[in-house]
C-alpha atoms as a PDB file:
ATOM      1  CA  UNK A   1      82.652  77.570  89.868  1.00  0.00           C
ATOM      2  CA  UNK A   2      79.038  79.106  91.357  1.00  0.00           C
ATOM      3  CA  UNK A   3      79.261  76.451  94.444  1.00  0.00           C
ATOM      4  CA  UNK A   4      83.101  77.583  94.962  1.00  0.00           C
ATOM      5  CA  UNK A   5      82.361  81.276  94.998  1.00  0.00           C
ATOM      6  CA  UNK A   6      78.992  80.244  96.919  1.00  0.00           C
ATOM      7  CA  UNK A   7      81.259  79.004  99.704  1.00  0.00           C
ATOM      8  CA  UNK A   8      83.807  81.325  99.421  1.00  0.00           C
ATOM      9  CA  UNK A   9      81.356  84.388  99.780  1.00  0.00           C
ATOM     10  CA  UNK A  10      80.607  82.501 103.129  1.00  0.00           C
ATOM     11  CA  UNK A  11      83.374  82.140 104.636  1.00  0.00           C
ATOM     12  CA  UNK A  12      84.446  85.609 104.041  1.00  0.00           C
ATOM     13  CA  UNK A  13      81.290  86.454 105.920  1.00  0.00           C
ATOM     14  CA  UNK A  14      82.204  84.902 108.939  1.00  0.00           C
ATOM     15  CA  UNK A  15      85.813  86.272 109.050  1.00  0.00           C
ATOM     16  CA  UNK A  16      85.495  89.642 107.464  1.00  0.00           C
ATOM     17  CA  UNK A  17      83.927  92.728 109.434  1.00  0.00           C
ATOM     18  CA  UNK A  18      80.905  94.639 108.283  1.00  0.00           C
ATOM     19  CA  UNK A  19      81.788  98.212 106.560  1.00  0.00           C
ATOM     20  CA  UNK A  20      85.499  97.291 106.197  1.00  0.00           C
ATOM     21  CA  UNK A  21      87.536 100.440 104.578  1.00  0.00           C
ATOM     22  CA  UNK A  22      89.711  99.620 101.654  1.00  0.00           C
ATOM     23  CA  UNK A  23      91.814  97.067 101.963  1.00  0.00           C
ATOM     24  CA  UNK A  24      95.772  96.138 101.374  1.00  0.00           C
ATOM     25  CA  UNK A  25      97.050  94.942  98.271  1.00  0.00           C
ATOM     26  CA  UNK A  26      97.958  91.313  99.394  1.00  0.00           C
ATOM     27  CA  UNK A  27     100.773  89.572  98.088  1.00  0.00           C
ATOM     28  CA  UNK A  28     100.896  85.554  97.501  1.00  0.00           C
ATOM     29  CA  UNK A  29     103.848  83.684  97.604  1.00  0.00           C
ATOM     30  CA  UNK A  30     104.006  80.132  96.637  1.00  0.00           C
ATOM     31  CA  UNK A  31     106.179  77.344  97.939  1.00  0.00           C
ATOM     32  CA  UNK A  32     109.017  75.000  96.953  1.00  0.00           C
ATOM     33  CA  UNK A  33     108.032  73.054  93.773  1.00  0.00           C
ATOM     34  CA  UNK A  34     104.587  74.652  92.960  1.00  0.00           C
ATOM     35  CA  UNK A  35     103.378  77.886  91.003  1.00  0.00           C
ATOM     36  CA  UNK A  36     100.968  80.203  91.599  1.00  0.00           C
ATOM     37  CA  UNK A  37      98.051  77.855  90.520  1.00  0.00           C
ATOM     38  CA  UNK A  38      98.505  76.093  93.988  1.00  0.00           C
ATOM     39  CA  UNK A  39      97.144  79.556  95.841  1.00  0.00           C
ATOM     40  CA  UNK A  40      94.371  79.887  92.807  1.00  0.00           C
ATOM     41  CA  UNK A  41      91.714  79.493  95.651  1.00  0.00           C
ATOM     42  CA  UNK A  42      92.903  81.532  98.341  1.00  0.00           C
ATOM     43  CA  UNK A  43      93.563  84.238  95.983  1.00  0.00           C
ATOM     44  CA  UNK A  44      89.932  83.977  94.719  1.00  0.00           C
ATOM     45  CA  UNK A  45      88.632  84.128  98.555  1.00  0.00           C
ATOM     46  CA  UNK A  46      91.190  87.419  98.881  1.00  0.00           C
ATOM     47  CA  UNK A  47      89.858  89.142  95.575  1.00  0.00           C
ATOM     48  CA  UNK A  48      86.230  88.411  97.118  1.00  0.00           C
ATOM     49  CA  UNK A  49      87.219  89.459 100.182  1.00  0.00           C
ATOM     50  CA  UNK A  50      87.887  93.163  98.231  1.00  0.00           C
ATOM     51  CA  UNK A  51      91.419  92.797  97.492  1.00  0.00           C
ATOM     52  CA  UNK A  52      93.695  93.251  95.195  1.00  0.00           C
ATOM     53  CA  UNK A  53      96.208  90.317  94.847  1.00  0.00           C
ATOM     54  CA  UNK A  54      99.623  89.525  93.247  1.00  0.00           C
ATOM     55  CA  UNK A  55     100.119  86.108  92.911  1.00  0.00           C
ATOM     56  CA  UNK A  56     103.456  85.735  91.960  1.00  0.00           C
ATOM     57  CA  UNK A  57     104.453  82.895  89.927  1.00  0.00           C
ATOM     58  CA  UNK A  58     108.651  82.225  90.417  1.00  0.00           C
ATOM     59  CA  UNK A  59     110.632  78.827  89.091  1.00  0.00           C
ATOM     60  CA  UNK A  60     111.271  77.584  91.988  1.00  0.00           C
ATOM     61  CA  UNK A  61     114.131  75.515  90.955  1.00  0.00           C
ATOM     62  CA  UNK A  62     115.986  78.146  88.953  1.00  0.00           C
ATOM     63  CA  UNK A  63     118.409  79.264  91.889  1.00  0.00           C
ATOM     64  CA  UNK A  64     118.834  79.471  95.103  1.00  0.00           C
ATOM     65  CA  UNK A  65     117.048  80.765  97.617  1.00  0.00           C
ATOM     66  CA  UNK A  66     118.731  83.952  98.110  1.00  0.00           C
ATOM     67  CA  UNK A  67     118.425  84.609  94.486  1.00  0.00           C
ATOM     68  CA  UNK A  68     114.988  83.774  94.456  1.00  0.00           C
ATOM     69  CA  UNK A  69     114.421  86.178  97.146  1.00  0.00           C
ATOM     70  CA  UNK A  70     116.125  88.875  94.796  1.00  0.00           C
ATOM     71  CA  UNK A  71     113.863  88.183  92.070  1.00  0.00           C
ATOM     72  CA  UNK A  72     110.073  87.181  93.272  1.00  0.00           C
ATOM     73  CA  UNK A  73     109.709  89.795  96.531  1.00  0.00           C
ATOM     74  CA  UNK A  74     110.771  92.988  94.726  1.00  0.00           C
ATOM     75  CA  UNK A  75     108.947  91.971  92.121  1.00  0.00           C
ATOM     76  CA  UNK A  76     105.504  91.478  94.116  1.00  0.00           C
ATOM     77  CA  UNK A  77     105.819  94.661  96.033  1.00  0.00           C
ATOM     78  CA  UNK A  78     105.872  96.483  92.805  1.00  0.00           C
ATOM     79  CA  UNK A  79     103.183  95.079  91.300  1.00  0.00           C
ATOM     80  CA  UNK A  80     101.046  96.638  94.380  1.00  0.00           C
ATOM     81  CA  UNK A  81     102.126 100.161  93.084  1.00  0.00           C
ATOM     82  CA  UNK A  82     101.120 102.797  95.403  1.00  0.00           C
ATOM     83  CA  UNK A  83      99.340 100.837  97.823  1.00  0.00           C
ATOM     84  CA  UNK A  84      99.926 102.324 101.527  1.00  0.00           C
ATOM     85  CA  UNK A  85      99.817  98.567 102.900  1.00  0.00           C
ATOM     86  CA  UNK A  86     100.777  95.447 101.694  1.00  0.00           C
ATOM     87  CA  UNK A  87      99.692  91.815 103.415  1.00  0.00           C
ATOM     88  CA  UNK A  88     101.505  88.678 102.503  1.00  0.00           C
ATOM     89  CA  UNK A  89      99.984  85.121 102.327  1.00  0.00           C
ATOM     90  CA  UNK A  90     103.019  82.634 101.842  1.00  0.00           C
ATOM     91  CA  UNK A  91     103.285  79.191 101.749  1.00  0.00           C
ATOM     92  CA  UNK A  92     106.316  76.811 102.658  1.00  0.00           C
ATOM     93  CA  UNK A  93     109.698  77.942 101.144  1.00  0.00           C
ATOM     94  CA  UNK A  94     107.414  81.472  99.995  1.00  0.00           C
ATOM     95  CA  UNK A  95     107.589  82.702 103.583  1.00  0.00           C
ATOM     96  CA  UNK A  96     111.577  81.918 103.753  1.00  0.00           C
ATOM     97  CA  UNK A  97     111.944  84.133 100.869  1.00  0.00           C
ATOM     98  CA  UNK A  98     109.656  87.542 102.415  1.00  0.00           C
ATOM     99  CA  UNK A  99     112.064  86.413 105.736  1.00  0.00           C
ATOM    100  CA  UNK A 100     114.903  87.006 103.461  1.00  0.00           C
ATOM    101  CA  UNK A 101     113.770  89.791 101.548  1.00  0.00           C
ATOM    102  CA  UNK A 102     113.318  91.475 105.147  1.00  0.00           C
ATOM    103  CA  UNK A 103     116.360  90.704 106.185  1.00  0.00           C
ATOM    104  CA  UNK A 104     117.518  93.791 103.633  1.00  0.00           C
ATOM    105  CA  UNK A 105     114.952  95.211 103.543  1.00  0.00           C
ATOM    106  CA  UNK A 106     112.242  97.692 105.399  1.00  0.00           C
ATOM    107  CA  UNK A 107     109.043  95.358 105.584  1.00  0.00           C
ATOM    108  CA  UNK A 108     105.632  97.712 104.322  1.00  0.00           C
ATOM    109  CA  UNK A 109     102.991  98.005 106.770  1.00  0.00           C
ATOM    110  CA  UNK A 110     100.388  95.404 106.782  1.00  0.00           C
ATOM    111  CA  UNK A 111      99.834  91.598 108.044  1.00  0.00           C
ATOM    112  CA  UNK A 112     102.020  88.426 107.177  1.00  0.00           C
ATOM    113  CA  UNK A 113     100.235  84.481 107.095  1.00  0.00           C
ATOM    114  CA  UNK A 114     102.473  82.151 106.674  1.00  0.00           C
ATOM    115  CA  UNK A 115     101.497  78.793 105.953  1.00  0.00           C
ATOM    116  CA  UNK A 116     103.428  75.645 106.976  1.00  0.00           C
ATOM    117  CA  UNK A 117     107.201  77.436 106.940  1.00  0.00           C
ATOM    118  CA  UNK A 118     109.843  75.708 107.582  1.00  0.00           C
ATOM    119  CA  UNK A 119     111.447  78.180 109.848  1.00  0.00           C
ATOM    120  CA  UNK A 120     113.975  76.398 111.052  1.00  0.00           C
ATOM    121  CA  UNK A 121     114.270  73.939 107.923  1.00  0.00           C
ATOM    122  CA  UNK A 122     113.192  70.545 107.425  1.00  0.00           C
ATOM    123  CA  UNK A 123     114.708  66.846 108.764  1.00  0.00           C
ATOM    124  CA  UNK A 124     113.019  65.900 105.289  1.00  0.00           C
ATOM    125  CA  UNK A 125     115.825  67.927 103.424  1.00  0.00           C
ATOM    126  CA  UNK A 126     118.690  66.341 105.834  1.00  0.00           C
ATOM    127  CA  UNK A 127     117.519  63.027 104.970  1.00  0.00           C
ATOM    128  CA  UNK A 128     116.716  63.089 100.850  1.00  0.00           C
ATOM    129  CA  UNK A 129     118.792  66.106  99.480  1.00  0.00           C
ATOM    130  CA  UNK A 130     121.620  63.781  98.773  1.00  0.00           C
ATOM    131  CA  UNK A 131     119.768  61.709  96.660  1.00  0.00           C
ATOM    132  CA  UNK A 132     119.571  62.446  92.671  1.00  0.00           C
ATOM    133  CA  UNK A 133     116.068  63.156  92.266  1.00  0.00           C
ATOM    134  CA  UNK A 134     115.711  65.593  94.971  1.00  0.00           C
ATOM    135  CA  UNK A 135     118.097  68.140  93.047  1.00  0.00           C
ATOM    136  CA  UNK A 136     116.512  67.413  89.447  1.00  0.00           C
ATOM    137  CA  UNK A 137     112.937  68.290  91.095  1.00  0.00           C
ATOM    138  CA  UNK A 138     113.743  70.840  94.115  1.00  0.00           C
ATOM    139  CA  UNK A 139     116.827  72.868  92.625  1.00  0.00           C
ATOM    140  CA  UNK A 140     119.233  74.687  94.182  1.00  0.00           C
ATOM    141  CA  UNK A 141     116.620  75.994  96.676  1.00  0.00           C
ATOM    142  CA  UNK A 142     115.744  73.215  97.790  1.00  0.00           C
ATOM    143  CA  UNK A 143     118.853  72.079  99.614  1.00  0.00           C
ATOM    144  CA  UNK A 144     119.299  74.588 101.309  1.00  0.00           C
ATOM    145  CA  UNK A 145     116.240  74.262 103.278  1.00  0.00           C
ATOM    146  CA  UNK A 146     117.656  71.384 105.551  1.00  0.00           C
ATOM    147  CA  UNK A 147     118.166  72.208 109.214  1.00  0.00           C
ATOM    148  CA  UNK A 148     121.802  73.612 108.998  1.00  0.00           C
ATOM    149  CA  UNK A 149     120.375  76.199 105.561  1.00  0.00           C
ATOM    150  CA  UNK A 150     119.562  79.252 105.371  1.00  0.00           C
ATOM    151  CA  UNK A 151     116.866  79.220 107.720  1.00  0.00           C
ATOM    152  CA  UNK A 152     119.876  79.802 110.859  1.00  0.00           C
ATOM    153  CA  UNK A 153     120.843  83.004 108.922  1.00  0.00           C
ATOM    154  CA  UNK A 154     117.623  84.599 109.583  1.00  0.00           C
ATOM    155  CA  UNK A 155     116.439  86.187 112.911  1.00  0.00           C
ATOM    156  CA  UNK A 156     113.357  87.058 114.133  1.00  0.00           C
ATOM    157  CA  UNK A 157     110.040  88.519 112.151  1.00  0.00           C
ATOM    158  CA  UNK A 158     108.556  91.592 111.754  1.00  0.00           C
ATOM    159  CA  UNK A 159     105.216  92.702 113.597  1.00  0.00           C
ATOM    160  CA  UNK A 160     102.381  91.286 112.876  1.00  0.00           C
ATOM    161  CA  UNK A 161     103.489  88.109 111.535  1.00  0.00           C
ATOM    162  CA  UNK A 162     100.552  84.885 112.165  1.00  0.00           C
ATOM    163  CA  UNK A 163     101.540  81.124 111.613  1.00  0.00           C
ATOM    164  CA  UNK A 164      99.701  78.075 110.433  1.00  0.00           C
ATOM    165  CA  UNK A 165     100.967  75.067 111.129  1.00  0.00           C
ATOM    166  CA  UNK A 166      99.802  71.468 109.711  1.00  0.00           C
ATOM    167  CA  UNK A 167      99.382  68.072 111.888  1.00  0.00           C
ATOM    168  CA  UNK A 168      97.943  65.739 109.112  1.00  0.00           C
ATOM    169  CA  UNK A 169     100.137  64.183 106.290  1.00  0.00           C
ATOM    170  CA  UNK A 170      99.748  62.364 102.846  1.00  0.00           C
ATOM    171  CA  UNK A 171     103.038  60.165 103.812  1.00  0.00           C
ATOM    172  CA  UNK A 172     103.689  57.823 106.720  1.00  0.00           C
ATOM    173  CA  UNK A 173     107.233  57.599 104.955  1.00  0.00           C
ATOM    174  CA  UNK A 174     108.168  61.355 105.018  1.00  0.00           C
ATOM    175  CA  UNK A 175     106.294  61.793 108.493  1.00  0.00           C
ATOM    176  CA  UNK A 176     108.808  58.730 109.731  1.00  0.00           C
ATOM    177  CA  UNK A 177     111.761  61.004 108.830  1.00  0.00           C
ATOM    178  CA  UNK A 178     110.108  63.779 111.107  1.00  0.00           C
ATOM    179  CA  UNK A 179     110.249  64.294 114.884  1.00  0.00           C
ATOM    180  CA  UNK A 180     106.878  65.031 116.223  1.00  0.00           C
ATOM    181  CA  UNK A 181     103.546  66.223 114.471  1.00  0.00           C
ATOM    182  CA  UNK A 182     104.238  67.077 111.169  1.00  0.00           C
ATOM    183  CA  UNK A 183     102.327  67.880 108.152  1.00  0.00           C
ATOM    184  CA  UNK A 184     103.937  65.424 105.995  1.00  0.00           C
ATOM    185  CA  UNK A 185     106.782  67.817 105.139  1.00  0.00           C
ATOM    186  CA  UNK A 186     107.532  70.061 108.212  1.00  0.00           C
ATOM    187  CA  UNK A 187     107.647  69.693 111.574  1.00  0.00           C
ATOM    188  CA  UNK A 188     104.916  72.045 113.673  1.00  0.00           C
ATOM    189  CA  UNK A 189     108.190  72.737 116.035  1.00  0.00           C
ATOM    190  CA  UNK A 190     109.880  73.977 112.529  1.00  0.00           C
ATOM    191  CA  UNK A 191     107.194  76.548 112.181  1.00  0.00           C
ATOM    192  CA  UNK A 192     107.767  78.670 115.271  1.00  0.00           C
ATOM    193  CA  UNK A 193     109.606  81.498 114.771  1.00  0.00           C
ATOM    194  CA  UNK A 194     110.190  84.659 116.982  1.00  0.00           C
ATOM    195  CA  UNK A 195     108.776  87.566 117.022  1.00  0.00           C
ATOM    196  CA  UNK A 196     105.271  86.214 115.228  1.00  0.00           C
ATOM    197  CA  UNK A 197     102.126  87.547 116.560  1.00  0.00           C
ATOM    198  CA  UNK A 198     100.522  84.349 116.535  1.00  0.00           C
ATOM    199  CA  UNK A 199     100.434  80.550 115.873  1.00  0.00           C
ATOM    200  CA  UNK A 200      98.068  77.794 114.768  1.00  0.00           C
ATOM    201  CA  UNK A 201      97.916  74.184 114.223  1.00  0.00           C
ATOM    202  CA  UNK A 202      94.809  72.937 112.058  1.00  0.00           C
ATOM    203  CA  UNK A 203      93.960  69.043 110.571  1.00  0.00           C
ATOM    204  CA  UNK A 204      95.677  70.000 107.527  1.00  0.00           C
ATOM    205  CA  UNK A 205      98.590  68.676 105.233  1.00  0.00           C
ATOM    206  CA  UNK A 206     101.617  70.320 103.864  1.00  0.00           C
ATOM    207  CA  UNK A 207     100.958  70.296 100.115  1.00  0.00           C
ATOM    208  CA  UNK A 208      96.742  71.210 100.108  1.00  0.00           C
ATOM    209  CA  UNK A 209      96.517  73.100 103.275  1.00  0.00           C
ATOM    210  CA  UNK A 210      95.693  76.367 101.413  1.00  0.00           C
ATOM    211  CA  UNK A 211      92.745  75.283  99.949  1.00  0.00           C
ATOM    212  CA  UNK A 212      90.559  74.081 103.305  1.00  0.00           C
ATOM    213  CA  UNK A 213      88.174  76.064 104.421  1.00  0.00           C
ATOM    214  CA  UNK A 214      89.487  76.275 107.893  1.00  0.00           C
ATOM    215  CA  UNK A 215      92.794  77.429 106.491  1.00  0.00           C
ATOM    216  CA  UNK A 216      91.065  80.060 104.679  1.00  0.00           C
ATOM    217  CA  UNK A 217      88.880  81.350 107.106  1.00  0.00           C
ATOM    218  CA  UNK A 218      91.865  81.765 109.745  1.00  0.00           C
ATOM    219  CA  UNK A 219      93.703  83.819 107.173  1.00  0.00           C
ATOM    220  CA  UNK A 220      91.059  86.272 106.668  1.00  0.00           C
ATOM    221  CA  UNK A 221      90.702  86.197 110.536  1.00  0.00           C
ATOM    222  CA  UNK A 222      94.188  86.853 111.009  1.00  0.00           C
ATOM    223  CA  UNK A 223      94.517  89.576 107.418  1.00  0.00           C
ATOM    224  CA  UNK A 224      91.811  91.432 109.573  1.00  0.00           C
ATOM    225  CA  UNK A 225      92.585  91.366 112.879  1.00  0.00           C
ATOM    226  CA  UNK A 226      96.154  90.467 113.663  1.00  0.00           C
ATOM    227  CA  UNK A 227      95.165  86.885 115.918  1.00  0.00           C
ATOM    228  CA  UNK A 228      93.667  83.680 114.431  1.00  0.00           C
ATOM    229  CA  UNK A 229      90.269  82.779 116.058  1.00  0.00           C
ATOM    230  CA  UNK A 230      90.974  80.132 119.204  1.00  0.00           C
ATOM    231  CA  UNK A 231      89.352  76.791 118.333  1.00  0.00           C
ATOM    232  CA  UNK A 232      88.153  77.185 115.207  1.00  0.00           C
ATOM    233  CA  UNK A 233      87.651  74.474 113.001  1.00  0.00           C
ATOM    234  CA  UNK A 234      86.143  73.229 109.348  1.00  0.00           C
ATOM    235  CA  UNK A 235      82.286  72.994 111.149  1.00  0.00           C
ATOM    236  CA  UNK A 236      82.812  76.433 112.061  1.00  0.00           C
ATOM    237  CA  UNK A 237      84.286  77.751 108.800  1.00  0.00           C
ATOM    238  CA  UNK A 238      81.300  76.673 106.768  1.00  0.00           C
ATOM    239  CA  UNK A 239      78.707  75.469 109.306  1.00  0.00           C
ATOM    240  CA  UNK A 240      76.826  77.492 111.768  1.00  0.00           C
ATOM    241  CA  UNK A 241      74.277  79.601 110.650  1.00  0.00           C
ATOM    242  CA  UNK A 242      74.687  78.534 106.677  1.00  0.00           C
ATOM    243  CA  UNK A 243      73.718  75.270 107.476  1.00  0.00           C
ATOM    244  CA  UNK A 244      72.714  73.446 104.402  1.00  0.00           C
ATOM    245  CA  UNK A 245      73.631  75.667 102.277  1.00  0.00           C
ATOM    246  CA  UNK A 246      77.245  75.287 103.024  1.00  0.00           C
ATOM    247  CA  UNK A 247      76.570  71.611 102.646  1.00  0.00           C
ATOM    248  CA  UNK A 248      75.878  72.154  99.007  1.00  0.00           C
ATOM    249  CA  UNK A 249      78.628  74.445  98.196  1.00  0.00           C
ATOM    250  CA  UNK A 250      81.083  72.053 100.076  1.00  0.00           C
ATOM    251  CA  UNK A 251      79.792  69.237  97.791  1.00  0.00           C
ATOM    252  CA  UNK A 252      80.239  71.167  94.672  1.00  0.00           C
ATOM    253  CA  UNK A 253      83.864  71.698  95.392  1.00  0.00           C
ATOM    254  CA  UNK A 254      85.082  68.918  97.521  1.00  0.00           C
ATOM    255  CA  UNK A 255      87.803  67.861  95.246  1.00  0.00           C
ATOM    256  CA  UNK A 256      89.276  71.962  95.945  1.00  0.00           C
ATOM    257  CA  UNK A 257      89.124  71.928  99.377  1.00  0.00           C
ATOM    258  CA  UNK A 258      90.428  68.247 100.131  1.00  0.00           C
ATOM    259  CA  UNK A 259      93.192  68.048 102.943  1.00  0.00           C
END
C-alpha cells in the first residue's frame, strides 16, 4: 500500500494545481456488473487529491436501468450533504444512470468524467442479450443497453461533461462483434455524446481502465480544469521528473494498474 500511495501522491502532483481551494465532493459511479471495489483506486487518488468521495455501491442486476437511476444517483448526491459542488467520476453503465438522473433532474455544479460509456449502447448487447447467461449475470439493466435501449431516450449532456474512451481489449471475440476501435466492450464511436466538453481515447481496456495511471491522471486533469491534457500518455503520468522513483512505485503495484 506505501508504493500505491507513493505513486498516487505523484500523479496528483502533476495534474493538480498548487494552493488549490477546497474542493467538490466527488461522486463515483460504478458500471454494469461491478461494485464499488472496481473504483477502490481512483477513489484513493481523489481522497489524496483532498476530496471527499461517495463511492456508491448499487446491485447492478437488481432492476432496470431507470430504476437504478432512481435509487443510486439520489442516493450519492445526498451523501455529499451541503457541498456547493459535486463532480462525478462514472464508469460504463454508471454514466448512463447520472444521464438519466439528469434527464429529471437539475445537474449540481461541478465536472463530469465519464469513463468508457456506452452512449449510444453497445453491438455487444445486440449480439449476446438473447442468450441465457447474459440475463442471469447482467440483469434487467443490462439489456437494455443494446443500441435500440435506453441510451436513444437520452439527449445531450450537461456542461462540463469530459469523456474517456478505450482502444485496447481483453477479447478478440467481443472486439469481433464491434465496429471499429473498441475497448473490448464499447465502441470509441459509442462514447461520443453531445454537448461534452471534451473527449479522449487512451491504450486502455473496458473492464481495468480506471486503474492506469494515464486514466487517472487525465481525470484529475479534467476534475481541475474542464479539458484533458492533449497527448498525454502512461510515460508522462508517472515519468518525467520522478524518474526512478516512479519506477519503484509502478513495480510495487503493477498488478493495480494493469490495462
Amino acid at each position: 500500500m506505501q508504493g500505491m500511495r507513493a505513486l498516487l501522491a505523484l500523479l496528483i502532483g502533476l495534474a493538480a494545481p498548487a494552493g488549490a481551494q477546497e474542493k467538490p465532493c466527488t461522486v463515483l459511479l460504478h458500471g454494469l456488473a461491478r461494485s464499488d471495489a472496481s473504483l477502490l483506486v481512483l477513489q484513493e487518488a481523489l481522497e489524496m487529491d483532498g476530496r471527499r468521495v461517495v463511492n456508491s455501491g448499487y446491485d447492478s442486476a437488481s432492476a432496470g436501468v431507470e430504476k437504478l437511476a432512481r435509487r443510486a444517483v439520489p442516493e450519492a448526491i445526498a451523501a455529499c450533504g451541503e457541498a456547493e459542488r459535486i463532480d462525478f467520476v462514472t464508469h460504463s453503465m454508471g454514466g448512463i444512470l447520472l444521464r438519466v438522473h439528469a434527464r429529471n433532474n437539475p445537474m449540481p455544479p461541478g465536472r463530469t468524467v465519464m469513463l468508457a460509456p456506452p452512449n449510444h449502447g453497445s453491438e455487444l448487447v445486440d449480439r449476446l442479450a438473447t442468450l441465457p447467461p447474459f440475463d442471469w449475470m447482467n440483469g434487467p439493466a443490462g439489456a437494455e443497453l443494446g443500441t435500440d435501449g435506453v441510451t436513444t431516450k437520452l439527449g445531450p449532456v450537461w456542461d462540463g461533461v469530459g469523456v474517456v474512451a478505450g482502444d485496447r481489449s481483453l477479447s478478440a471475440l467481443y472486439s469481433a462483434l464491434l465496429p471499429g476501435p473498441d475497448d473490448g466492450k464499447v465502441t470509441v464511436k459509442s462514447t461520443r455524446v453531445a454537448g461534452m466538453a471534451d473527449h479522449v481515447v487512451l491504450p486502455v481496456t473496458h473492464t481495468f481502465m480506471m486503474n492506469a495511471p494515464v486514466v487517472i491522471a487525465q481525470v484529475l486533469a479534467f476534475l481541475e480544469t474542464g479539458r484533458f491534457v492533449e497527448g498525454l500518455d502512461t510515460a508522462d503520468a508517472v515519468g518525467g521528473v520522478v524518474g526512478e522513483a516512479v519506477d519503484g512505485a509502478l513495480g510495487a503495484v503493477g498488478t493495480f494498474f494493469a490495462d
